[in-house]
N, C-alpha and C. Protein backbone atom coordinates (compact mmCIF):
# COMPACT_ATOMS: atom_id res chain seq x y z
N UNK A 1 266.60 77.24 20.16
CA UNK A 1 267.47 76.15 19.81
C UNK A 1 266.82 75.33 18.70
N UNK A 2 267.63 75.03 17.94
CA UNK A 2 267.26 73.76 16.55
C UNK A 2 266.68 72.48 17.13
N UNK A 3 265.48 72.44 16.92
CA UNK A 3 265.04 71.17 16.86
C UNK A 3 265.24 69.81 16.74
N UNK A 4 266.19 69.81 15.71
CA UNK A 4 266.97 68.51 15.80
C UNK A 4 268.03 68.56 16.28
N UNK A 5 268.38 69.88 17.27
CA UNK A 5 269.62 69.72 18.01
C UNK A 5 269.30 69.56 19.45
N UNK A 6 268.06 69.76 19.48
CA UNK A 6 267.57 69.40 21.06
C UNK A 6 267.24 68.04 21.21
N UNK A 7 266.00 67.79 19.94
CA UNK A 7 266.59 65.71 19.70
C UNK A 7 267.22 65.18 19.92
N UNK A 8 268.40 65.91 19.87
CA UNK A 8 269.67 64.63 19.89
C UNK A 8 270.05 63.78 21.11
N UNK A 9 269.68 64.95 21.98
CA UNK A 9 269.97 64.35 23.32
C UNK A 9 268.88 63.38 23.94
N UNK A 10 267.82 63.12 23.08
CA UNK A 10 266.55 62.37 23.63
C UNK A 10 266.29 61.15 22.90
N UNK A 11 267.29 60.40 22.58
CA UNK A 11 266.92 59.08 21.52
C UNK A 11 266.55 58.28 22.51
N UNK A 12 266.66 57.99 23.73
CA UNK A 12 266.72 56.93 23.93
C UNK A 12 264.68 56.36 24.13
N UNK A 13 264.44 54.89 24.05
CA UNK A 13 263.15 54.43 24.15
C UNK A 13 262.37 54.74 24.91
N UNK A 14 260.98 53.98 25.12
CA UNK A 14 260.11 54.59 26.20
C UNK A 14 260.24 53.23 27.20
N UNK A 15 260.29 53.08 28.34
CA UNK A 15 260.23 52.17 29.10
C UNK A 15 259.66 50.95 28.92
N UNK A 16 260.35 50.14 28.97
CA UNK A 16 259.44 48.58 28.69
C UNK A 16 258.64 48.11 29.85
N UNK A 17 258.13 47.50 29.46
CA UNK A 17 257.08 46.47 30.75
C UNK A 17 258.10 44.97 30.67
N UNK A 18 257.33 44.62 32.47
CA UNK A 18 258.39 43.40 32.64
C UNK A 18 257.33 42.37 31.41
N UNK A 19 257.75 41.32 31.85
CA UNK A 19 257.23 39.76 31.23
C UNK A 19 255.68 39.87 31.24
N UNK A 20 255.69 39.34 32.79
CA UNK A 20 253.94 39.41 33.55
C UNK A 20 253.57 40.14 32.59
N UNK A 21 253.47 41.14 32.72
CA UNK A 21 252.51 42.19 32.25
C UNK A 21 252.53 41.73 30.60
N UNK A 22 253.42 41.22 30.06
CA UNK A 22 252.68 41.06 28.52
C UNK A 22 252.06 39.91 28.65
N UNK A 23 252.26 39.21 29.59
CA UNK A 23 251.23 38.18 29.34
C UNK A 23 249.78 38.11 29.87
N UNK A 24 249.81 39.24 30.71
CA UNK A 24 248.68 39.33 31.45
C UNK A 24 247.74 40.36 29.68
N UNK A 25 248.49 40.65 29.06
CA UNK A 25 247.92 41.69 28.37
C UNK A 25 247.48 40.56 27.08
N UNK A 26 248.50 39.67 27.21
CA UNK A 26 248.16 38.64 25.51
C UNK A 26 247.25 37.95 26.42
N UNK A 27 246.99 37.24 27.23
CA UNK A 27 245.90 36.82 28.03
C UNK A 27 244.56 37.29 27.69
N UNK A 28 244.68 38.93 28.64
CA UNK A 28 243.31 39.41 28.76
C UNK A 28 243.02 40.14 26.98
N UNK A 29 243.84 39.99 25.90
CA UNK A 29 243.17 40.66 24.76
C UNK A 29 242.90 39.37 23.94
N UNK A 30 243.49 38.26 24.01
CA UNK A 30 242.96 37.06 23.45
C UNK A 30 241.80 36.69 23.98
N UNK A 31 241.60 36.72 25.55
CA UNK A 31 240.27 35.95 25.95
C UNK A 31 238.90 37.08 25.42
N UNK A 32 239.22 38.67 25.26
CA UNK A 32 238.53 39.96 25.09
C UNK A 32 237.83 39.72 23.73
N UNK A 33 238.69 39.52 22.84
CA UNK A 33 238.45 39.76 21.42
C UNK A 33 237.77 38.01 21.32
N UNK A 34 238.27 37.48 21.97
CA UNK A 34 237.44 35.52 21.38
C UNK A 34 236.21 36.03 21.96
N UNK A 35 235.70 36.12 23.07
CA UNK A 35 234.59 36.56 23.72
C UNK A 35 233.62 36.93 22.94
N UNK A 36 233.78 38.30 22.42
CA UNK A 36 233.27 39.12 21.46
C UNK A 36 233.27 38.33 20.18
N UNK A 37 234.06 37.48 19.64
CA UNK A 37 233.66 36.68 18.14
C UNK A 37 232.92 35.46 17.90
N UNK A 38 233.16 34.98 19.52
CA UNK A 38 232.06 33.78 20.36
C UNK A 38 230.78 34.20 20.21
N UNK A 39 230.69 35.02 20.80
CA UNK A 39 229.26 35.85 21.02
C UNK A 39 228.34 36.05 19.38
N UNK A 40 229.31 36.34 18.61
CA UNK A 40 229.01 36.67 17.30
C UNK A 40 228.16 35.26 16.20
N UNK A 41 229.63 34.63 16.32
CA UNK A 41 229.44 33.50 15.70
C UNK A 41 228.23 32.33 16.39
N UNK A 42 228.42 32.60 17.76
CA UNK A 42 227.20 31.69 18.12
C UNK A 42 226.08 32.49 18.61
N UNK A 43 225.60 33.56 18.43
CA UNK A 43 224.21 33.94 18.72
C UNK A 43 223.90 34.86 17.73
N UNK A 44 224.71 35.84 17.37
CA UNK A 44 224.47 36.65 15.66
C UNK A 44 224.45 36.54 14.77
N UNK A 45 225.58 35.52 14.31
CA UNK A 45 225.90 35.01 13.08
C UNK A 45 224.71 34.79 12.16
N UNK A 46 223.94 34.13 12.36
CA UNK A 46 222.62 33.89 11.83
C UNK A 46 221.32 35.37 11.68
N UNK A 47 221.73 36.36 12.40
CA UNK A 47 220.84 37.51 12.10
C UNK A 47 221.87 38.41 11.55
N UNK A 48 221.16 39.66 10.80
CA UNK A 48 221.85 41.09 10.72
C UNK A 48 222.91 41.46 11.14
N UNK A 49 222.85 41.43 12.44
CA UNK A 49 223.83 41.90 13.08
C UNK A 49 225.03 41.86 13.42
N UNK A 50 226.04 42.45 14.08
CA UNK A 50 227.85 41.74 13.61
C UNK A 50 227.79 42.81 15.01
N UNK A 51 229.22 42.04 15.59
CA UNK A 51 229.10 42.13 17.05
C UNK A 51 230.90 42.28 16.77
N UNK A 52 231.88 42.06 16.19
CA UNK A 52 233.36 42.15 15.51
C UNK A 52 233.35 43.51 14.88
N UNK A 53 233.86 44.46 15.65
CA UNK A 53 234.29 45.71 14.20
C UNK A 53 235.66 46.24 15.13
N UNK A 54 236.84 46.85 14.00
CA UNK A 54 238.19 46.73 13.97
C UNK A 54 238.29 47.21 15.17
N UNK A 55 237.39 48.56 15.09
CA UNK A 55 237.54 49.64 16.45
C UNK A 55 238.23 48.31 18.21
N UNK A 56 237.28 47.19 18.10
CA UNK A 56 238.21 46.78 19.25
C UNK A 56 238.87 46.14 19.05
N UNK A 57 239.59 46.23 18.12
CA UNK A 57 241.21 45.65 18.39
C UNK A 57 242.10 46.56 19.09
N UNK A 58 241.74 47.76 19.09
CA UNK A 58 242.38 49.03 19.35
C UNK A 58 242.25 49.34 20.97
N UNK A 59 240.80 48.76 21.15
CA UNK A 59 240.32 49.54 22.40
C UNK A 59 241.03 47.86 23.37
N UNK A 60 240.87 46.63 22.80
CA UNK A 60 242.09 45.64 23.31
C UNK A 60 243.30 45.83 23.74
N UNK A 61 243.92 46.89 22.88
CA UNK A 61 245.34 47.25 22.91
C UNK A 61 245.37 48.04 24.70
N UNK A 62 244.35 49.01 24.68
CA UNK A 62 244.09 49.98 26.29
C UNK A 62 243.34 49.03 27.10
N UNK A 63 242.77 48.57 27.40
CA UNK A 63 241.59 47.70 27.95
C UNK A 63 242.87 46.46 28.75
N UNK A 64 243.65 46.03 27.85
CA UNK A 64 244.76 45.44 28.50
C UNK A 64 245.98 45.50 28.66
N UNK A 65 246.34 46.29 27.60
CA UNK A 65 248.02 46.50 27.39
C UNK A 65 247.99 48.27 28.19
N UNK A 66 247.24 48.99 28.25
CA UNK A 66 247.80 50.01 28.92
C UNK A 66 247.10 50.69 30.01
N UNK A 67 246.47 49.64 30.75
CA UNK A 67 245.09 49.56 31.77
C UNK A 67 245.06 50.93 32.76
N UNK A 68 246.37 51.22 33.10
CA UNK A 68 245.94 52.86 33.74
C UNK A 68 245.88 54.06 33.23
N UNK A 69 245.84 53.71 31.96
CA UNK A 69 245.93 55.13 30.83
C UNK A 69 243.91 55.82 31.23
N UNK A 70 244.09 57.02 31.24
CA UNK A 70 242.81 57.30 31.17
C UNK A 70 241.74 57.02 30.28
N UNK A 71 242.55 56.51 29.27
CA UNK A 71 241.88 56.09 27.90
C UNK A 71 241.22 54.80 27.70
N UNK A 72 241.57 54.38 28.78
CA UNK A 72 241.38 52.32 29.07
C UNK A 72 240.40 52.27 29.81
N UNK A 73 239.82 53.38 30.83
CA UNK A 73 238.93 53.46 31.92
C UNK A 73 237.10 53.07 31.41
N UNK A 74 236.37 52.24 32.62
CA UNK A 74 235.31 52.28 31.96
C UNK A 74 234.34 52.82 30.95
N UNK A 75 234.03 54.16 31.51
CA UNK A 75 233.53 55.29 31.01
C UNK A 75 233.95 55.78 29.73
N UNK A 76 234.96 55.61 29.57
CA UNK A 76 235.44 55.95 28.39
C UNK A 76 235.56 54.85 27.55
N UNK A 77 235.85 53.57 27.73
CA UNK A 77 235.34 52.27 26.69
C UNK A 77 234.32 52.90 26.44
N UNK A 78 233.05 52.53 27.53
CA UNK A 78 232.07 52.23 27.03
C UNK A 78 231.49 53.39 26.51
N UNK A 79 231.15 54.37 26.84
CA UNK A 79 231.11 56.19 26.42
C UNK A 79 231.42 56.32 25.07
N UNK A 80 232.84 56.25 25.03
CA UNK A 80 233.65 56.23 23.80
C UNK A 80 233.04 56.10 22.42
N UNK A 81 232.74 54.43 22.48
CA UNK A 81 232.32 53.53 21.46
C UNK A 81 231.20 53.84 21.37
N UNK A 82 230.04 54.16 22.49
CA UNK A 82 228.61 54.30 21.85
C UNK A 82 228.24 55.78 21.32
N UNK A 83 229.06 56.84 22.06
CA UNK A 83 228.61 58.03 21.44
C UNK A 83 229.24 58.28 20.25
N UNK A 84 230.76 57.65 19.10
CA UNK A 84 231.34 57.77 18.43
C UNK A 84 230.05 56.86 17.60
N UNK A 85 229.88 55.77 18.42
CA UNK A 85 228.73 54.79 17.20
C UNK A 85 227.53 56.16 16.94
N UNK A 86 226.85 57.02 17.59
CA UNK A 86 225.96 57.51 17.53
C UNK A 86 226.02 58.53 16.45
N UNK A 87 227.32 59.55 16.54
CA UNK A 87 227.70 60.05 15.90
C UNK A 87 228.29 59.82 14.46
N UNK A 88 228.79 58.46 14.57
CA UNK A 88 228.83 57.95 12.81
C UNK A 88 227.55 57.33 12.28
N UNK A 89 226.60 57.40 12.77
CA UNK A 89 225.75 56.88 11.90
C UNK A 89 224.89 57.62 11.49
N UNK A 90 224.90 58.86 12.43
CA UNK A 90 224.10 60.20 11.94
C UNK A 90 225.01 61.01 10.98
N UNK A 91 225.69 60.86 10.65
CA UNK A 91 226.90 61.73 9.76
C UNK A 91 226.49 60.45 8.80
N UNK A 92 226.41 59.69 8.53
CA UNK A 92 226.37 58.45 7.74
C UNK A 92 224.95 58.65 6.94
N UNK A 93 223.49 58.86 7.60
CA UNK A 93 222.39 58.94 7.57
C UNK A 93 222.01 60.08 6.85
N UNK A 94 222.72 61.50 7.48
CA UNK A 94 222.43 62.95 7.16
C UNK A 94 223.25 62.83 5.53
N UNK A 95 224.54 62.51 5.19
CA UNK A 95 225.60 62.97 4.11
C UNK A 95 226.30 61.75 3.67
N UNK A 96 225.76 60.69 3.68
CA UNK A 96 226.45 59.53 3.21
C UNK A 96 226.76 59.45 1.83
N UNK A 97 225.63 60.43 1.46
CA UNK A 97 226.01 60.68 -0.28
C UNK A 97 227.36 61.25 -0.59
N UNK A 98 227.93 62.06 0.28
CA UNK A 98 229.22 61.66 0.24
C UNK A 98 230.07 61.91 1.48
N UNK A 99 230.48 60.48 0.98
CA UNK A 99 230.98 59.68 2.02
C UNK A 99 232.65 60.21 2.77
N UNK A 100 233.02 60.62 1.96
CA UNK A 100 234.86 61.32 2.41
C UNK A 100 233.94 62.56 3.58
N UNK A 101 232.80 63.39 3.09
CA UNK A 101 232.49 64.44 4.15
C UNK A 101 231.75 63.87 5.25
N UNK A 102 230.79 62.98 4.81
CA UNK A 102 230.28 62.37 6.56
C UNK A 102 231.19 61.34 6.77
N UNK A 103 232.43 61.17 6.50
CA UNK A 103 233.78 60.04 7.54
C UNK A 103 234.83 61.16 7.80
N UNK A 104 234.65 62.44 7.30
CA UNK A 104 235.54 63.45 8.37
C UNK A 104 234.60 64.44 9.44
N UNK A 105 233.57 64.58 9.16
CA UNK A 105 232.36 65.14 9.91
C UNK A 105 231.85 64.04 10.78
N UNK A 106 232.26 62.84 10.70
CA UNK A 106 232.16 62.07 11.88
C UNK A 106 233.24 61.50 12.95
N UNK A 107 234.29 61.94 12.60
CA UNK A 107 235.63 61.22 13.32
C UNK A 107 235.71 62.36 14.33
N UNK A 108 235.81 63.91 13.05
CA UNK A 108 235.98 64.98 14.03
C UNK A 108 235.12 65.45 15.42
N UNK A 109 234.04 65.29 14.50
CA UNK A 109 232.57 65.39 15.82
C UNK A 109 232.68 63.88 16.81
N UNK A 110 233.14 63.16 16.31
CA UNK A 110 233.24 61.73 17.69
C UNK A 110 234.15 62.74 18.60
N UNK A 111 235.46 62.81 18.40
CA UNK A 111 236.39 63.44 19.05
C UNK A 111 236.04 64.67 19.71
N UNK A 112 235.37 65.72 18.94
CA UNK A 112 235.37 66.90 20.14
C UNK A 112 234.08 66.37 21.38
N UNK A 113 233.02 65.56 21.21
CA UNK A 113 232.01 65.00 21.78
C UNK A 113 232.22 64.69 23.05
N UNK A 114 233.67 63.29 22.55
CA UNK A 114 234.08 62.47 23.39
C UNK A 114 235.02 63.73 24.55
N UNK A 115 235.81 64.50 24.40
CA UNK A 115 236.47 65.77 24.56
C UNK A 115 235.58 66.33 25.55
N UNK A 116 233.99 66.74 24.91
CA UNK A 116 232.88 67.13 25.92
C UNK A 116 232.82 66.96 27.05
N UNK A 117 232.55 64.92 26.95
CA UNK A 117 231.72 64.04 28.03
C UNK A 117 233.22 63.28 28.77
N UNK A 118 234.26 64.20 28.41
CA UNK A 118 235.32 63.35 29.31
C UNK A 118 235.08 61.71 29.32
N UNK A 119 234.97 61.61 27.92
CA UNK A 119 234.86 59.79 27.42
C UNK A 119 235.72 59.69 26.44
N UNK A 120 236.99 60.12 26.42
CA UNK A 120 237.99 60.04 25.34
C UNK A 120 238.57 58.86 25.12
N UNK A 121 238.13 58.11 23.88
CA UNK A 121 238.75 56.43 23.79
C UNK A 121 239.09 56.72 22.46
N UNK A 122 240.42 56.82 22.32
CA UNK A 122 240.61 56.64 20.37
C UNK A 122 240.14 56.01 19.73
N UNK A 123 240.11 54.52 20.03
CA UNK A 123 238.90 53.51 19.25
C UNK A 123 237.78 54.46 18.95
N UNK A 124 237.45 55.08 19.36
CA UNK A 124 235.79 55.71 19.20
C UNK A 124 235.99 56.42 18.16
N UNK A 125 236.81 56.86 17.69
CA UNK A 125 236.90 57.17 16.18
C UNK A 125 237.07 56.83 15.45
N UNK A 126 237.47 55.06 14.75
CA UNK A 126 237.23 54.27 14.31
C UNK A 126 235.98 54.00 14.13
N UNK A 127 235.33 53.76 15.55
CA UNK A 127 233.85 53.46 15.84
C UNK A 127 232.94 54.30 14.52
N UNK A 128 233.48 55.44 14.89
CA UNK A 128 232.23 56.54 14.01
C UNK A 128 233.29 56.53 12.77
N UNK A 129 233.75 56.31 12.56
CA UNK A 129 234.77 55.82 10.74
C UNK A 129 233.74 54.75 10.35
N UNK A 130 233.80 53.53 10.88
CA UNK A 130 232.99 52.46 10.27
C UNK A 130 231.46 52.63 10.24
N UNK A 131 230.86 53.15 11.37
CA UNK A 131 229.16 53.81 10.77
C UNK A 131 229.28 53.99 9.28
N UNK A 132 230.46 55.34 9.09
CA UNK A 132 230.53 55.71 8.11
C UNK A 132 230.73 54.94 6.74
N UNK A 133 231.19 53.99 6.69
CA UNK A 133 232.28 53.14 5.55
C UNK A 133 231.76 51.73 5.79
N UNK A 134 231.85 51.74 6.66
CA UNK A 134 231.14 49.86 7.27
C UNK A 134 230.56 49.18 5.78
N UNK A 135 229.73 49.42 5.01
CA UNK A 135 228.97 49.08 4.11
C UNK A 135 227.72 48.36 4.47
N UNK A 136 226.91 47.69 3.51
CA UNK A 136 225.75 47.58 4.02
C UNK A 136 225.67 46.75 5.18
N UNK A 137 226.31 45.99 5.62
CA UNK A 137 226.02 45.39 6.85
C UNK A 137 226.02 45.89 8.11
N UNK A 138 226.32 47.32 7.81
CA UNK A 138 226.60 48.10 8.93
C UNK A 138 225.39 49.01 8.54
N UNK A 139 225.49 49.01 7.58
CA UNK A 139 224.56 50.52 7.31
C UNK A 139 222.96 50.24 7.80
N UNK A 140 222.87 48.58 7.47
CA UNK A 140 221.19 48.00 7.85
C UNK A 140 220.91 48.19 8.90
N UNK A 141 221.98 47.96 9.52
CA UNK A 141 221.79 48.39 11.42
C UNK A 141 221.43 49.65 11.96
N UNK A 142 221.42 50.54 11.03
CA UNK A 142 221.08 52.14 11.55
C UNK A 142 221.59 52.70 13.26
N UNK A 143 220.77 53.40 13.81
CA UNK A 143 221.11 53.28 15.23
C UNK A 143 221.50 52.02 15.98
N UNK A 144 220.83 51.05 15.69
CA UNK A 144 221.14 49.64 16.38
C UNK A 144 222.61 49.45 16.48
N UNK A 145 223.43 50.20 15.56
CA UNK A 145 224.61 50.35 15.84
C UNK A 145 225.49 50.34 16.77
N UNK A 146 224.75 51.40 17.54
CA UNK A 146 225.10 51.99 18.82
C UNK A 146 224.95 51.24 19.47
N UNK A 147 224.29 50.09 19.82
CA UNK A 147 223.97 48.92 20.92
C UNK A 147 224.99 48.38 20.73
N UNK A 148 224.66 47.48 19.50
CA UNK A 148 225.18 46.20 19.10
C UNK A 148 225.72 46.61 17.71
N UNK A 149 226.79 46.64 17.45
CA UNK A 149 227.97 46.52 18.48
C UNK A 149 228.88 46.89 19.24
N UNK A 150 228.75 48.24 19.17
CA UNK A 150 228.98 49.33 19.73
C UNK A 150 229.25 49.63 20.83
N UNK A 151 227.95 49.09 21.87
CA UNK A 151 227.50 49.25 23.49
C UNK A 151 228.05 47.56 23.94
N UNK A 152 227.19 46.51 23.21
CA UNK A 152 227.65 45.41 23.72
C UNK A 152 229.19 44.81 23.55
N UNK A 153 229.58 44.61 22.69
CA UNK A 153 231.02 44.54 21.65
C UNK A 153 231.79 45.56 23.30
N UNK A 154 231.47 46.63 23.65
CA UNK A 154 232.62 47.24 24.75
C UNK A 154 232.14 46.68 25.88
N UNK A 155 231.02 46.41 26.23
CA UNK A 155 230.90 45.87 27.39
C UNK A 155 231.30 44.11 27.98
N UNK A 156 231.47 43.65 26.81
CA UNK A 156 232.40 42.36 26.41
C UNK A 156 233.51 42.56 26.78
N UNK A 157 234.04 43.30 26.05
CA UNK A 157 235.32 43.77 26.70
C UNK A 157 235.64 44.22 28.07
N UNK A 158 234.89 45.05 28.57
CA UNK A 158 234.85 45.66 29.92
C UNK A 158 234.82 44.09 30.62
N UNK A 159 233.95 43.33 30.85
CA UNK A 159 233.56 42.32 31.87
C UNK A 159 234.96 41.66 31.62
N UNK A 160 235.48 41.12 30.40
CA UNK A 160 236.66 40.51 30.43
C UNK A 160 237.72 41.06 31.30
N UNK A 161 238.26 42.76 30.94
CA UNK A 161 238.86 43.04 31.42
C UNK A 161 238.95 43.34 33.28
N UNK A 162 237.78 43.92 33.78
CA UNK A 162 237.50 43.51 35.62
C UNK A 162 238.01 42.22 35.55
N UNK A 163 237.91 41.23 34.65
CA UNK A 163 238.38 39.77 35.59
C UNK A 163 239.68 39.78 35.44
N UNK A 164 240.25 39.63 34.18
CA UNK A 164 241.64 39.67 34.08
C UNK A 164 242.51 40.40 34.33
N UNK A 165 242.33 41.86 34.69
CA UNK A 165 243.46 42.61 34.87
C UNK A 165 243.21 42.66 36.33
N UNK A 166 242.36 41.79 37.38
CA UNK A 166 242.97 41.96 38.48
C UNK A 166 242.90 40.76 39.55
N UNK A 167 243.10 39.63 38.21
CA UNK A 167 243.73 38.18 39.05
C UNK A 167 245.35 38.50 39.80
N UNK A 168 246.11 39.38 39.11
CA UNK A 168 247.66 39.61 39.33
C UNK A 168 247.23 40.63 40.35
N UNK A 169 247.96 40.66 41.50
CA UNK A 169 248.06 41.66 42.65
C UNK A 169 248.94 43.05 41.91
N UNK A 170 249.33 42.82 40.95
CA UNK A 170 250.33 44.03 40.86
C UNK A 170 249.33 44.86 39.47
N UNK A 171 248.13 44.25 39.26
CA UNK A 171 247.31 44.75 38.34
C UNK A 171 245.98 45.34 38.99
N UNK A 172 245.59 46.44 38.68
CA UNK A 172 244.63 46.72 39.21
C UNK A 172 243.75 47.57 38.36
N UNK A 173 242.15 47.14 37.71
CA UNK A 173 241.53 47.86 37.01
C UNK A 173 240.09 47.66 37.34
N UNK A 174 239.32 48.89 37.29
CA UNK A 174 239.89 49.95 36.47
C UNK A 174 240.38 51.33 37.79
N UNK A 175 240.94 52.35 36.91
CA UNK A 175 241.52 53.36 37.85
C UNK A 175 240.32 54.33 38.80
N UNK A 176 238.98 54.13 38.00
CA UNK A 176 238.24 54.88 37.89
C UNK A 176 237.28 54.58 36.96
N UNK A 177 235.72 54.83 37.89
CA UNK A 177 234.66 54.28 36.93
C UNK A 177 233.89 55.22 36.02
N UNK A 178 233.56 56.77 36.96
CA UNK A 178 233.27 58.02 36.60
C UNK A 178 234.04 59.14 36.25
């Protein structure tokens, strides 16, 4: 059968969420992401280091807006982000001379990794994008990457999210820690 004749019969949307739940989600990704720029601005700001990279805006989006997805689960935040950090900065380190081959030799290798260690977080390919591209403020950080901001930056997130996604009885996170 034609493809767009089997479409036809499937327009309709994907299910909405009630109210609660977006607010429990603008809640827990506003208090997630301030946390993490708190942290920055008042204890980093003044050193090297940067504790803000895009990757968690993304991993905000699962962490609160789609908390039973397997993708939102501890292990995989935190997994995610540090082995994708590990992996972009060695693709960064080894071939940075050029840069288009260690930011596709690092997204791809985050992904089959993460695939490996059953730590699949899409953010984490971002993660190992910016090793790659970050520029020097990222690049000074070398491995330290992987900590900060990488390791800490998700674990910010993580602590936020245990509190907030399970003040509401009808919220419950995470699904699974291992």
């Amino acid at each position: 059968m034609n493809y767009w004749r089997k479409m036809r019969g499937h327009t309709q949307s994907p299910p909405g969420v009630g109210k609660a739940e977006i607010l429990w989600s603008w809640v827990g990704s506003f208090l997630g992401i301030a946390a993490v720029g708190l942290i920055h601005e008042h204890l980093l700001a003044r050193t090297a280091l940067i504790l803000v990279i895009g990757s968690f805006g993304a991993s905000a989006v699962l962490v609160y807006g789609a908390i039973r997805s397997p993708l939102a689960q501890p292990r995989n935040l935190i997994g995610g982000h540090m082995l994708s950090a590990l992996i972009g900065v060695a693709a960064h380190q080894w071939i940075g001379g050029l840069p288009w081959l260690a930011a596709a030799l690092a997204v791809s290798t985050a992904i089959a990794a993460m695939h490996l260690t059953k730590t699949l977080h899409p953010p984490g390919g971002a993660t190992a994008l910016i090793a790659v591209t970050g520029g020097d403020s990222v690049y000074r950080l070398g491995y330290l990457y992987v900590l900060i901001p990488a390791g800490l930056g998700a674990l910010v997130l993580l602590a936020v999210a245990l509190l907030i996604n399970n003040i509401s009885r009808n919220r419950r996170y995470p699904e699974f820690w291992i």
